[in-house]
PDB file of N, CA and C in Angstrom:
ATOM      1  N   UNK A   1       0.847  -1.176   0.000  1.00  0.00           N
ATOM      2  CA  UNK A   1       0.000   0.000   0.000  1.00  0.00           C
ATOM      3  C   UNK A   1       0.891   1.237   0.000  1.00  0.00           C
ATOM      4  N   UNK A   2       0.588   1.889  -0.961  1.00  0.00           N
ATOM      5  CA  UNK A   2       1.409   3.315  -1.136  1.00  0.00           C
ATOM      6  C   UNK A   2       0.363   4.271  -1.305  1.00  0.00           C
ATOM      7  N   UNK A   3       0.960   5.355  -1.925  1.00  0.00           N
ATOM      8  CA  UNK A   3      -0.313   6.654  -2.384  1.00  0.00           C
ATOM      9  C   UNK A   3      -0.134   6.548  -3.637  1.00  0.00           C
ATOM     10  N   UNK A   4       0.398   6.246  -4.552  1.00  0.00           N
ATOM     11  CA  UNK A   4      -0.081   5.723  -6.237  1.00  0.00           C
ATOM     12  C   UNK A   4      -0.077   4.403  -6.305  1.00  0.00           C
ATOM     13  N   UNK A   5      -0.419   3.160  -5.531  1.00  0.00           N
ATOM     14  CA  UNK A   5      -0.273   2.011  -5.932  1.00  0.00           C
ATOM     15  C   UNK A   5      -0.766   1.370  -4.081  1.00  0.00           C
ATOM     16  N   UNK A   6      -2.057   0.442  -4.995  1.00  0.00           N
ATOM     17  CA  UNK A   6      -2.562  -0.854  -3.828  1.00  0.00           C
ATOM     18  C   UNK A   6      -2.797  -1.953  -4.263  1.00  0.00           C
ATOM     19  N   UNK A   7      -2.061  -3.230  -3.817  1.00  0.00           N
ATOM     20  CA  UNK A   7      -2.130  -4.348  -4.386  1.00  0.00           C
ATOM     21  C   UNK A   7      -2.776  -5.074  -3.665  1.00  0.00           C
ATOM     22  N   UNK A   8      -3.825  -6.406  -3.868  1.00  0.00           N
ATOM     23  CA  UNK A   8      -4.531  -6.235  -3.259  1.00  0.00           C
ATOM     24  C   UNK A   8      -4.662  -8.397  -3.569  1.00  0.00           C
ATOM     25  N   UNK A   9      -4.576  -9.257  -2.867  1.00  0.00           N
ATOM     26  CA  UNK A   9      -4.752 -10.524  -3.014  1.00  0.00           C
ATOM     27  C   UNK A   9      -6.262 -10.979  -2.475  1.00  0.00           C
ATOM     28  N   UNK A  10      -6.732 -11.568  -3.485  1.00  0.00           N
ATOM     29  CA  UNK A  10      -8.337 -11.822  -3.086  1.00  0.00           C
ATOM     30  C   UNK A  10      -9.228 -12.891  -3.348  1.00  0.00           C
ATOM     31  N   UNK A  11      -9.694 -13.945  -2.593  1.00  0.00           N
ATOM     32  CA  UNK A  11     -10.149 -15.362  -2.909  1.00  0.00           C
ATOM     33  C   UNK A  11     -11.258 -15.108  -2.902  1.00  0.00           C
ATOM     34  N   UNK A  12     -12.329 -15.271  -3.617  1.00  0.00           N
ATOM     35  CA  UNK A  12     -13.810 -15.398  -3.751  1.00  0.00           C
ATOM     36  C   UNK A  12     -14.197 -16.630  -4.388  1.00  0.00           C
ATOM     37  N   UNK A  13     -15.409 -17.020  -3.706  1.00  0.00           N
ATOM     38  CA  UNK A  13     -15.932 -18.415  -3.984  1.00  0.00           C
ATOM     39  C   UNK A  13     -17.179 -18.414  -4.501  1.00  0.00           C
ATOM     40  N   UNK A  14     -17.670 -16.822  -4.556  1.00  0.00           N
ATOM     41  CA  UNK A  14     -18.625 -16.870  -5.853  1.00  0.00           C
ATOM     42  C   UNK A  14     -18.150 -15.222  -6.303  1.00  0.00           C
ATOM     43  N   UNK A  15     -18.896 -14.256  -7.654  1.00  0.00           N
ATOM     44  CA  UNK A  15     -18.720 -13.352  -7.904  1.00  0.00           C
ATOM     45  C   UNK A  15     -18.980 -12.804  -6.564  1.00  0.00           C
ATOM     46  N   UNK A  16     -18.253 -11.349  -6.759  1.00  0.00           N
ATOM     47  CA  UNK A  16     -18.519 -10.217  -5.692  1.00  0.00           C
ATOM     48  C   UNK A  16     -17.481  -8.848  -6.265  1.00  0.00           C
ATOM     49  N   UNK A  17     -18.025  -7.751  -5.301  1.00  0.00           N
ATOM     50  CA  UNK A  17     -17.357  -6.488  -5.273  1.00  0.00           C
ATOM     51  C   UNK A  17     -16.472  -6.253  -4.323  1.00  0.00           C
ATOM     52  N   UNK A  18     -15.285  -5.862  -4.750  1.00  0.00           N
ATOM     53  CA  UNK A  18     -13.853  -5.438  -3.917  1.00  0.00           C
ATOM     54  C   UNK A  18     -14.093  -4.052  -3.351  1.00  0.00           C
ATOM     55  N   UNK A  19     -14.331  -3.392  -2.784  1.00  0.00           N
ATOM     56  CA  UNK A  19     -14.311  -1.994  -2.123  1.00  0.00           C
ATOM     57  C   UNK A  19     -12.892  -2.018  -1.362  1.00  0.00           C
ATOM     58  N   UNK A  20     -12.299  -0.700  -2.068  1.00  0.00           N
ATOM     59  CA  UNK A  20     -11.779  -0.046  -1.043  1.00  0.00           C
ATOM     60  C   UNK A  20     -11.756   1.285  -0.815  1.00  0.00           C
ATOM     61  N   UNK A  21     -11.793   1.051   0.612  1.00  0.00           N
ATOM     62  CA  UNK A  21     -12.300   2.120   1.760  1.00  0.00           C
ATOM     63  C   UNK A  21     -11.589   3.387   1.810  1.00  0.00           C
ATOM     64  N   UNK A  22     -11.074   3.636   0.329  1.00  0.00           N
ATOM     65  CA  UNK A  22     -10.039   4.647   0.328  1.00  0.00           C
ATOM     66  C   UNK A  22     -11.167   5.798  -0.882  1.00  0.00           C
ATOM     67  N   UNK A  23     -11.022   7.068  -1.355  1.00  0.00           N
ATOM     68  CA  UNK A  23     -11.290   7.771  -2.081  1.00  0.00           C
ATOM     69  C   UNK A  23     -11.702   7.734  -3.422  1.00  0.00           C
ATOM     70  N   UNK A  24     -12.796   7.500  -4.471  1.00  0.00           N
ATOM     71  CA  UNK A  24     -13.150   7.654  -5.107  1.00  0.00           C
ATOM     72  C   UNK A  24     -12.649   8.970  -5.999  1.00  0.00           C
ATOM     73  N   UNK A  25     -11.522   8.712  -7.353  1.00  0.00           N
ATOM     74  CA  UNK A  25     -10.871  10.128  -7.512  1.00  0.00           C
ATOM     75  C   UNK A  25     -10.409   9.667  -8.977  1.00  0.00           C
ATOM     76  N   UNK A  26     -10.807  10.382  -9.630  1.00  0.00           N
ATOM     77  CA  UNK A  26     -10.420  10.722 -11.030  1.00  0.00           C
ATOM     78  C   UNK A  26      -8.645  10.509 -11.617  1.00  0.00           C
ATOM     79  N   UNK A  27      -8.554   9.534 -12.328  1.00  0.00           N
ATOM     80  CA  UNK A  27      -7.230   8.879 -12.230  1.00  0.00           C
ATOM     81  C   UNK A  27      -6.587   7.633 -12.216  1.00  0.00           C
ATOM     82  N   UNK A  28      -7.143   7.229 -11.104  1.00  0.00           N
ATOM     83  CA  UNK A  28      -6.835   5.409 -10.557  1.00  0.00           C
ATOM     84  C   UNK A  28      -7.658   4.554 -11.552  1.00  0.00           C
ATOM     85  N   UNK A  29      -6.595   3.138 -12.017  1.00  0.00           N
ATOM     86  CA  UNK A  29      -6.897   3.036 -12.859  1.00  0.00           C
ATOM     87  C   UNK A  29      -7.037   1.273 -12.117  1.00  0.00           C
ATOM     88  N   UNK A  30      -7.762   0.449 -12.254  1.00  0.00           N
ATOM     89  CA  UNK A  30      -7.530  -1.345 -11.786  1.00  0.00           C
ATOM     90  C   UNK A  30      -7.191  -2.029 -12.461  1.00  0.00           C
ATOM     91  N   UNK A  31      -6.745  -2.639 -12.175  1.00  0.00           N
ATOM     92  CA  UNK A  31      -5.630  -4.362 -13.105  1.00  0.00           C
ATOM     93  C   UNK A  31      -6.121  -5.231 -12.344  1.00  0.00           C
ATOM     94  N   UNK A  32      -7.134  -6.295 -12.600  1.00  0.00           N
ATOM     95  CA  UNK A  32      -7.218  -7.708 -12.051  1.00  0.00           C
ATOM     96  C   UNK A  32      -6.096  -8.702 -12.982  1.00  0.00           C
ATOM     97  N   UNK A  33      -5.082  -9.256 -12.532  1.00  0.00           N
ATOM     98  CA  UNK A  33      -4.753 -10.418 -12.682  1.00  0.00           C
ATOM     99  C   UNK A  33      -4.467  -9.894 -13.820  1.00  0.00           C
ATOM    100  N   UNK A  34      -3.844  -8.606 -14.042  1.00  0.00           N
ATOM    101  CA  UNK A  34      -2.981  -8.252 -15.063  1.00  0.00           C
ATOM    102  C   UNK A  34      -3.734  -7.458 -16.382  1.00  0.00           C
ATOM    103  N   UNK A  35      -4.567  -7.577 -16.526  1.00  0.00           N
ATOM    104  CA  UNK A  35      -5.875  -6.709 -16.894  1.00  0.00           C
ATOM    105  C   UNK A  35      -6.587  -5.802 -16.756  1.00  0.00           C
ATOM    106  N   UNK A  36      -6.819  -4.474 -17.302  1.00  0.00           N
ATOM    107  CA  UNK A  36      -7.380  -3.941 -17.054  1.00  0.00           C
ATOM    108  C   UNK A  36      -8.726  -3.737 -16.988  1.00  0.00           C
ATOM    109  N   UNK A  37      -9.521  -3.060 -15.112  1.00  0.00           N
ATOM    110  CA  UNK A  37     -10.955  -3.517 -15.392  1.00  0.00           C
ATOM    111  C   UNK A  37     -11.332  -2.318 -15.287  1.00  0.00           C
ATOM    112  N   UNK A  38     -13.047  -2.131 -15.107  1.00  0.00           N
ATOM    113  CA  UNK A  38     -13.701  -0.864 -14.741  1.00  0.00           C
ATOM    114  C   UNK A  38     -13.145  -0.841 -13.202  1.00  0.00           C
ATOM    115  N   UNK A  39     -13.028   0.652 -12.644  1.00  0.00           N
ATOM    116  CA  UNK A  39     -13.222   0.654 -11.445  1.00  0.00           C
ATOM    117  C   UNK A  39     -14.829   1.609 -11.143  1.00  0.00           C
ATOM    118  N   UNK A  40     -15.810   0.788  -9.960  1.00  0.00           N
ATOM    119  CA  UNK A  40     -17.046   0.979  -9.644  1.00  0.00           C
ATOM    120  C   UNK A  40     -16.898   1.972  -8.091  1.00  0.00           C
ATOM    121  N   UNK A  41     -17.808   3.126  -8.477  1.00  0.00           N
ATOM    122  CA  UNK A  41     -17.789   4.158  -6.994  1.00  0.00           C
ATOM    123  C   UNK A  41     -18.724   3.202  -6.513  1.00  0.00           C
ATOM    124  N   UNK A  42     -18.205   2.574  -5.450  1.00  0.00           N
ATOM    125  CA  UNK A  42     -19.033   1.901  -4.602  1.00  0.00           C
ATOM    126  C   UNK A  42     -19.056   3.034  -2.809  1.00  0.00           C
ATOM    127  N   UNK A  43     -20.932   2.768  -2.607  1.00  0.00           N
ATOM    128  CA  UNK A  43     -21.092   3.882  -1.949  1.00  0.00           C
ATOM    129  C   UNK A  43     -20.936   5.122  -1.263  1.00  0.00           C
ATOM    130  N   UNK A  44     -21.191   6.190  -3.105  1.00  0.00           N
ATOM    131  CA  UNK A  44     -20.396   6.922  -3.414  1.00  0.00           C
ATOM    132  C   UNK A  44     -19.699   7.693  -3.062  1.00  0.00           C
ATOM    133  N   UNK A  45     -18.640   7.170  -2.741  1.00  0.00           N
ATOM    134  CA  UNK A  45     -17.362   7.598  -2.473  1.00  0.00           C
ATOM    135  C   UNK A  45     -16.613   6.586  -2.205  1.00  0.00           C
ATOM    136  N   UNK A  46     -16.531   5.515  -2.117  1.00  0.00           N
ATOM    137  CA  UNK A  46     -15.034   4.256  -2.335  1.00  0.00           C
ATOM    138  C   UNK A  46     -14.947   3.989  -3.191  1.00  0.00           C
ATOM    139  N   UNK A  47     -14.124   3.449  -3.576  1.00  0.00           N
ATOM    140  CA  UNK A  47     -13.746   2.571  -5.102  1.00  0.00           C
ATOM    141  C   UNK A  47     -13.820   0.932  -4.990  1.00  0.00           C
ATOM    142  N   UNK A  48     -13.935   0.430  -6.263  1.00  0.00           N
ATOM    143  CA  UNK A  48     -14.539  -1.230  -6.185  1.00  0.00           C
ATOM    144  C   UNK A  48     -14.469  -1.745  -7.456  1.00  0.00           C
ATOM    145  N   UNK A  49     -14.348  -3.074  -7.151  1.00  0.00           N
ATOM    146  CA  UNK A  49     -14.167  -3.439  -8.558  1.00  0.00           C
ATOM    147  C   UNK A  49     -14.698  -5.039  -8.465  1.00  0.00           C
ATOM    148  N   UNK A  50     -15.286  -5.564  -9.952  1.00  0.00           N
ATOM    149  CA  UNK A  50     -16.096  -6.759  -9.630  1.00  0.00           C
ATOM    150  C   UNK A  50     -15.273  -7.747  -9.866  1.00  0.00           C
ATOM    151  N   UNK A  51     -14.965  -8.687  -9.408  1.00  0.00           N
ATOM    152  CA  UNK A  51     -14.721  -9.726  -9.397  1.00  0.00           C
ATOM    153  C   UNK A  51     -15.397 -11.402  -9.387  1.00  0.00           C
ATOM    154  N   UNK A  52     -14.742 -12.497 -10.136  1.00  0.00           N
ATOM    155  CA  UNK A  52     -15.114 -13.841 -10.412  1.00  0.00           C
ATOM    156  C   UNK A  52     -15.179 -14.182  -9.764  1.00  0.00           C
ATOM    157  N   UNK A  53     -15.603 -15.343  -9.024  1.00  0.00           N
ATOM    158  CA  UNK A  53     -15.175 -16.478  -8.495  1.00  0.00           C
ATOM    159  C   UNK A  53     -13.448 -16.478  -8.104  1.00  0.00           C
ATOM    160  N   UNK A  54     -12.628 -17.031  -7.772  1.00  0.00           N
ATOM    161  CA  UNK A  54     -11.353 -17.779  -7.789  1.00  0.00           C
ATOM    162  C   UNK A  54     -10.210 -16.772  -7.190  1.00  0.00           C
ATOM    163  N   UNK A  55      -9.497 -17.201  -7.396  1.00  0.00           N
ATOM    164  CA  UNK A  55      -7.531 -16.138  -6.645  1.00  0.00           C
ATOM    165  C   UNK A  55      -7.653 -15.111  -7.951  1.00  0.00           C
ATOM    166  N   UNK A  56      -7.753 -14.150  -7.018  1.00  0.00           N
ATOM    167  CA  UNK A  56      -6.858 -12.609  -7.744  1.00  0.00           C
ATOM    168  C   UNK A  56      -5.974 -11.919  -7.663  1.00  0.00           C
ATOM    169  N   UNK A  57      -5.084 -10.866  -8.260  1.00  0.00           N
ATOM    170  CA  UNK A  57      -4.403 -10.221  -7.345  1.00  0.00           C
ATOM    171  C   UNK A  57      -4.705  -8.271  -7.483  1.00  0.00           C
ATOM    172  N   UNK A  58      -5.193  -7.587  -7.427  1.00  0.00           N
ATOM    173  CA  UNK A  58      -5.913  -6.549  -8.022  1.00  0.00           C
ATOM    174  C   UNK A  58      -4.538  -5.511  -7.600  1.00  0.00           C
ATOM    175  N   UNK A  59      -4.566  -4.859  -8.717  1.00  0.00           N
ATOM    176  CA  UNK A  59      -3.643  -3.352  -8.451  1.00  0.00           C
ATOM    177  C   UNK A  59      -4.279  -2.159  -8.801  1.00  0.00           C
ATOM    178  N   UNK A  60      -4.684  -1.463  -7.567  1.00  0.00           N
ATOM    179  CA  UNK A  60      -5.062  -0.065  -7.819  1.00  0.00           C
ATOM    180  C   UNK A  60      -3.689   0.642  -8.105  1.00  0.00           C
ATOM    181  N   UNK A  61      -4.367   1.739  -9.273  1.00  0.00           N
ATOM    182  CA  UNK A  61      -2.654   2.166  -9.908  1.00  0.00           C
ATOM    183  C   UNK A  61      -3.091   3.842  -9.573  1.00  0.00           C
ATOM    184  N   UNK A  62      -2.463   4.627  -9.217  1.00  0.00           N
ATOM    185  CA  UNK A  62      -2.916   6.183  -9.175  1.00  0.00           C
ATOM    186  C   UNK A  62      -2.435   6.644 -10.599  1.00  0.00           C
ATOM    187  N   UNK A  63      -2.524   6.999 -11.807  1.00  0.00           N
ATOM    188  CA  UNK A  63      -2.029   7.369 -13.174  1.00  0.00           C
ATOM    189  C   UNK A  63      -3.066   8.187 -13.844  1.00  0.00           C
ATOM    190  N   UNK A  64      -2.985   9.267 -13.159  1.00  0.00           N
ATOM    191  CA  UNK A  64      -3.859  10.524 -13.898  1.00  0.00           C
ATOM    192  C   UNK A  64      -3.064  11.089 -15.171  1.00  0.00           C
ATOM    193  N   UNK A  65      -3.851  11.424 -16.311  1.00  0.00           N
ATOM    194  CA  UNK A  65      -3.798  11.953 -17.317  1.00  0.00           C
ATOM    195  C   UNK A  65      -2.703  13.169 -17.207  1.00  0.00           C
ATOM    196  N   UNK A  66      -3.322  14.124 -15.977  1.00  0.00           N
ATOM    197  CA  UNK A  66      -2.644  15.394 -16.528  1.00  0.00           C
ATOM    198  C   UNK A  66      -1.166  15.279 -16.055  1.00  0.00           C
ATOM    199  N   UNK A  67      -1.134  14.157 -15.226  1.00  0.00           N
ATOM    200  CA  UNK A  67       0.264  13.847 -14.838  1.00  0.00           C
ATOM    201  C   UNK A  67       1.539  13.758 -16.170  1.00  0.00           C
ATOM    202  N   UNK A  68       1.077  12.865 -17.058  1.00  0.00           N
ATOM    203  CA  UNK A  68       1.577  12.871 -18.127  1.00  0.00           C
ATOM    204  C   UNK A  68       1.458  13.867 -18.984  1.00  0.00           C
ATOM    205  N   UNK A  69       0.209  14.547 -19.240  1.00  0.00           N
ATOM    206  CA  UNK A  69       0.385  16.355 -19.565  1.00  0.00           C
ATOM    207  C   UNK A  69       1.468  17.134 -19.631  1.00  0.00           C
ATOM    208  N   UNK A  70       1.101  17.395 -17.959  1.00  0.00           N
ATOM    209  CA  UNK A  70       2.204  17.943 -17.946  1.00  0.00           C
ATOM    210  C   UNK A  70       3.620  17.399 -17.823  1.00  0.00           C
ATOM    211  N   UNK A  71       4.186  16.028 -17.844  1.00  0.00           N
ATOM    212  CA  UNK A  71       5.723  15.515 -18.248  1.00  0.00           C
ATOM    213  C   UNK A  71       6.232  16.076 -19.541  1.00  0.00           C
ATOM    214  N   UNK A  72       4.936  15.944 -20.804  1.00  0.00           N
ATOM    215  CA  UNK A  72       5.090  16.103 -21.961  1.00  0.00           C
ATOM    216  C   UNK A  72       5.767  17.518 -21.871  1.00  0.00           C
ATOM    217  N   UNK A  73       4.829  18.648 -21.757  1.00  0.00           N
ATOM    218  CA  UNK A  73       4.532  20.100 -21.672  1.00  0.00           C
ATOM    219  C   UNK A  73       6.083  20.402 -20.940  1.00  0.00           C
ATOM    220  N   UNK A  74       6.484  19.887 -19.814  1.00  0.00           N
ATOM    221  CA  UNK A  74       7.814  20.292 -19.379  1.00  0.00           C
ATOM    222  C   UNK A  74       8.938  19.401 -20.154  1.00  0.00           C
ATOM    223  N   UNK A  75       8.760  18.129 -20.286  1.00  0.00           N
ATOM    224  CA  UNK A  75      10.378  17.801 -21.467  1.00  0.00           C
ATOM    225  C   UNK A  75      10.046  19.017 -22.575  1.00  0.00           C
ATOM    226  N   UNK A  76       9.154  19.132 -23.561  1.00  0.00           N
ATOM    227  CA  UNK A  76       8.999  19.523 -24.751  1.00  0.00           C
ATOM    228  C   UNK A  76       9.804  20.855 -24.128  1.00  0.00           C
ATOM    229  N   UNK A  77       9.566  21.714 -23.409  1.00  0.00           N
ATOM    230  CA  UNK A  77      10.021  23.178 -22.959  1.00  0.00           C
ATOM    231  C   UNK A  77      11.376  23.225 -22.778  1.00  0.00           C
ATOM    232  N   UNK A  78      11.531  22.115 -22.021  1.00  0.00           N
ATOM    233  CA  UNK A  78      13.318  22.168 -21.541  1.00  0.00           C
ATOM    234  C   UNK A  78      13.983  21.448 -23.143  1.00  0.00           C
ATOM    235  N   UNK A  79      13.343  20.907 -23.917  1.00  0.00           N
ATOM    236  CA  UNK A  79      14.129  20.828 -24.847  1.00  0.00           C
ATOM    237  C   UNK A  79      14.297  21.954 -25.700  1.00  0.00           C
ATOM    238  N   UNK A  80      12.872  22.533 -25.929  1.00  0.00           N
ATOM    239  CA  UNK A  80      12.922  23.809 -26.817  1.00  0.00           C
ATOM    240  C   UNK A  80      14.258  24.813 -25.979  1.00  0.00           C
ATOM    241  N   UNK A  81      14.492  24.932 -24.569  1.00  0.00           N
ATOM    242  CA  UNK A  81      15.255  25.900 -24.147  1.00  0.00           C
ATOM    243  C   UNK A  81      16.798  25.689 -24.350  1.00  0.00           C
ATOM    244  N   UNK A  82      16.673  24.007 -24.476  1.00  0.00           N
ATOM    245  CA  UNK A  82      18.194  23.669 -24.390  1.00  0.00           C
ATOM    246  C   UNK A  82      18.375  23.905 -26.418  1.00  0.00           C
ATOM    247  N   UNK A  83      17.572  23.774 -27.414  1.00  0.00           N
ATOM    248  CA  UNK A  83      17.860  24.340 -28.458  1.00  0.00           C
ATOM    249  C   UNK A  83      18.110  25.089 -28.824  1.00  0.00           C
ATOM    250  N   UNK A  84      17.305  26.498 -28.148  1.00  0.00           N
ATOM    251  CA  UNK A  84      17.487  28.003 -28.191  1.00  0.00           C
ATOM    252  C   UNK A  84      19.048  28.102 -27.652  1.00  0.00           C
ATOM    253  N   UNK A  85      19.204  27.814 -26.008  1.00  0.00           N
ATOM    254  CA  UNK A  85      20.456  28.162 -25.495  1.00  0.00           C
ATOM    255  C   UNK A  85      21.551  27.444 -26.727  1.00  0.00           C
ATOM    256  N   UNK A  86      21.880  26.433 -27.125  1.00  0.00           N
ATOM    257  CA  UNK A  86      22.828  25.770 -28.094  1.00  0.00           C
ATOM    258  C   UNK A  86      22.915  27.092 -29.049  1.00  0.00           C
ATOM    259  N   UNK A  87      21.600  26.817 -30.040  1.00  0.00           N
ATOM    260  CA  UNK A  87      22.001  28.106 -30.952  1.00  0.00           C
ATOM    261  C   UNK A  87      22.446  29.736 -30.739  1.00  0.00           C
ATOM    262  N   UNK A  88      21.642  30.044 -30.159  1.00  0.00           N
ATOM    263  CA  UNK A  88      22.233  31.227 -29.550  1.00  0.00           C
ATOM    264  C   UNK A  88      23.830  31.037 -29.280  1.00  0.00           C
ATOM    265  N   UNK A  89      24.614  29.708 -28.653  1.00  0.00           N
ATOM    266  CA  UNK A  89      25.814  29.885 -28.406  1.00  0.00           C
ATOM    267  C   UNK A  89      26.390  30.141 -29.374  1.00  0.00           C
ATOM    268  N   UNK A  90      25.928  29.155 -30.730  1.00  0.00           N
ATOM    269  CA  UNK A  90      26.887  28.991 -32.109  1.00  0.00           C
ATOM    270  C   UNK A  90      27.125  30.532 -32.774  1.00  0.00           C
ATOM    271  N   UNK A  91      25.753  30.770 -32.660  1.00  0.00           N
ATOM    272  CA  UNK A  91      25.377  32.171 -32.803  1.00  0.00           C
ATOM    273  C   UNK A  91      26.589  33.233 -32.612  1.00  0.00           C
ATOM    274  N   UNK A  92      26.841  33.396 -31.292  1.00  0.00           N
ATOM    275  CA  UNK A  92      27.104  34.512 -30.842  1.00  0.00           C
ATOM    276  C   UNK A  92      29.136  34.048 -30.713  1.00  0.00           C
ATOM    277  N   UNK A  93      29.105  32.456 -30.542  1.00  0.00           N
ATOM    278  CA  UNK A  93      30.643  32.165 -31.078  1.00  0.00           C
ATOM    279  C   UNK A  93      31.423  32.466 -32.622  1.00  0.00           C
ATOM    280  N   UNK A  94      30.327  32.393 -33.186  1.00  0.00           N
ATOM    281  CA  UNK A  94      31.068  32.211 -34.669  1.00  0.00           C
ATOM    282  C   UNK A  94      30.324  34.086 -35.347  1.00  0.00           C
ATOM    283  N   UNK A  95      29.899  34.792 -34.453  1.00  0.00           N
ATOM    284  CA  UNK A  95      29.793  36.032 -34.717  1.00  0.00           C
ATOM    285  C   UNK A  95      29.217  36.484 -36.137  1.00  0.00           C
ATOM    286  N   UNK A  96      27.917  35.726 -35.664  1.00  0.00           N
ATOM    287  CA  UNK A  96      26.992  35.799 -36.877  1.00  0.00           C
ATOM    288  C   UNK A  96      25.949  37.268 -36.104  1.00  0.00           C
ATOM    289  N   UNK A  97      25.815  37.212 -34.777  1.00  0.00           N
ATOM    290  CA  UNK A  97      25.202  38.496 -34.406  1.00  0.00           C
ATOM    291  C   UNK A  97      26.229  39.009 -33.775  1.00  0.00           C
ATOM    292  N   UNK A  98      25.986  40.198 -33.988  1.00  0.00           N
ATOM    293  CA  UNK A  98      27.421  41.101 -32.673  1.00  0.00           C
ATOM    294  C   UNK A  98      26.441  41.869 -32.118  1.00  0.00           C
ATOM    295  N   UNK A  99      27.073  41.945 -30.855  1.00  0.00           N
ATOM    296  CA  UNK A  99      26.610  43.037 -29.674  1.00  0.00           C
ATOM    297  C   UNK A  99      26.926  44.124 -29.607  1.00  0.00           C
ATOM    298  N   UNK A 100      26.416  45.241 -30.219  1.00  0.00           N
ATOM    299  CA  UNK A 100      26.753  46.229 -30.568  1.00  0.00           C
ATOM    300  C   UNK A 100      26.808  47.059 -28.547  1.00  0.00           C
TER     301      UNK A 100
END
């Protein structure tokens, strides 16, 4: 159990719903047994997910969208800056602009 990640081992001997007693939140994503399932707001506000019969092992994953957003939005920037800074060096080494 972490704060982006709950793994979760679970024997059922007929179908049923997994609740956990944690926050209902835009993001978290479930893996039964390596698969991805729906996750269900079970009474609304926990999270849940349905399950078979038999051994599971369920991973609540925390992996919101804008997380990756914004990774994109900041590499893309620091690359654009580290391009600008490069040229600008060649630039101003080989005295294609002068500083008046």
């Amino acid at each position: 159990y972490t704060n982006r990640n709950v793994t979760i081992q679970a024997s059922l001997d007929g179908s049923g719903l997994l609740v956990l007693a944690d926050s209902f939140y835009p993001g978290w994503r479930v893996y039964v047994d390596g698969n991805e399932s729906k996750i269900f707001k079970a009474n609304f506000f926990f999270r849940g997910v349905a399950l078979s019969p038999g051994n599971h092992i369920v991973d609540f994953r925390y992996e919101p969208l804008s997380f990756y957003y914004g990774m994109i939005l900041s590499l893309s920037t620091l690359s654009l800056s580290l391009v600008l800074f490069i040229g600008l060096r060649y630039l101003f080494k080989n005295r294609v602009l002068r500083c008046s």
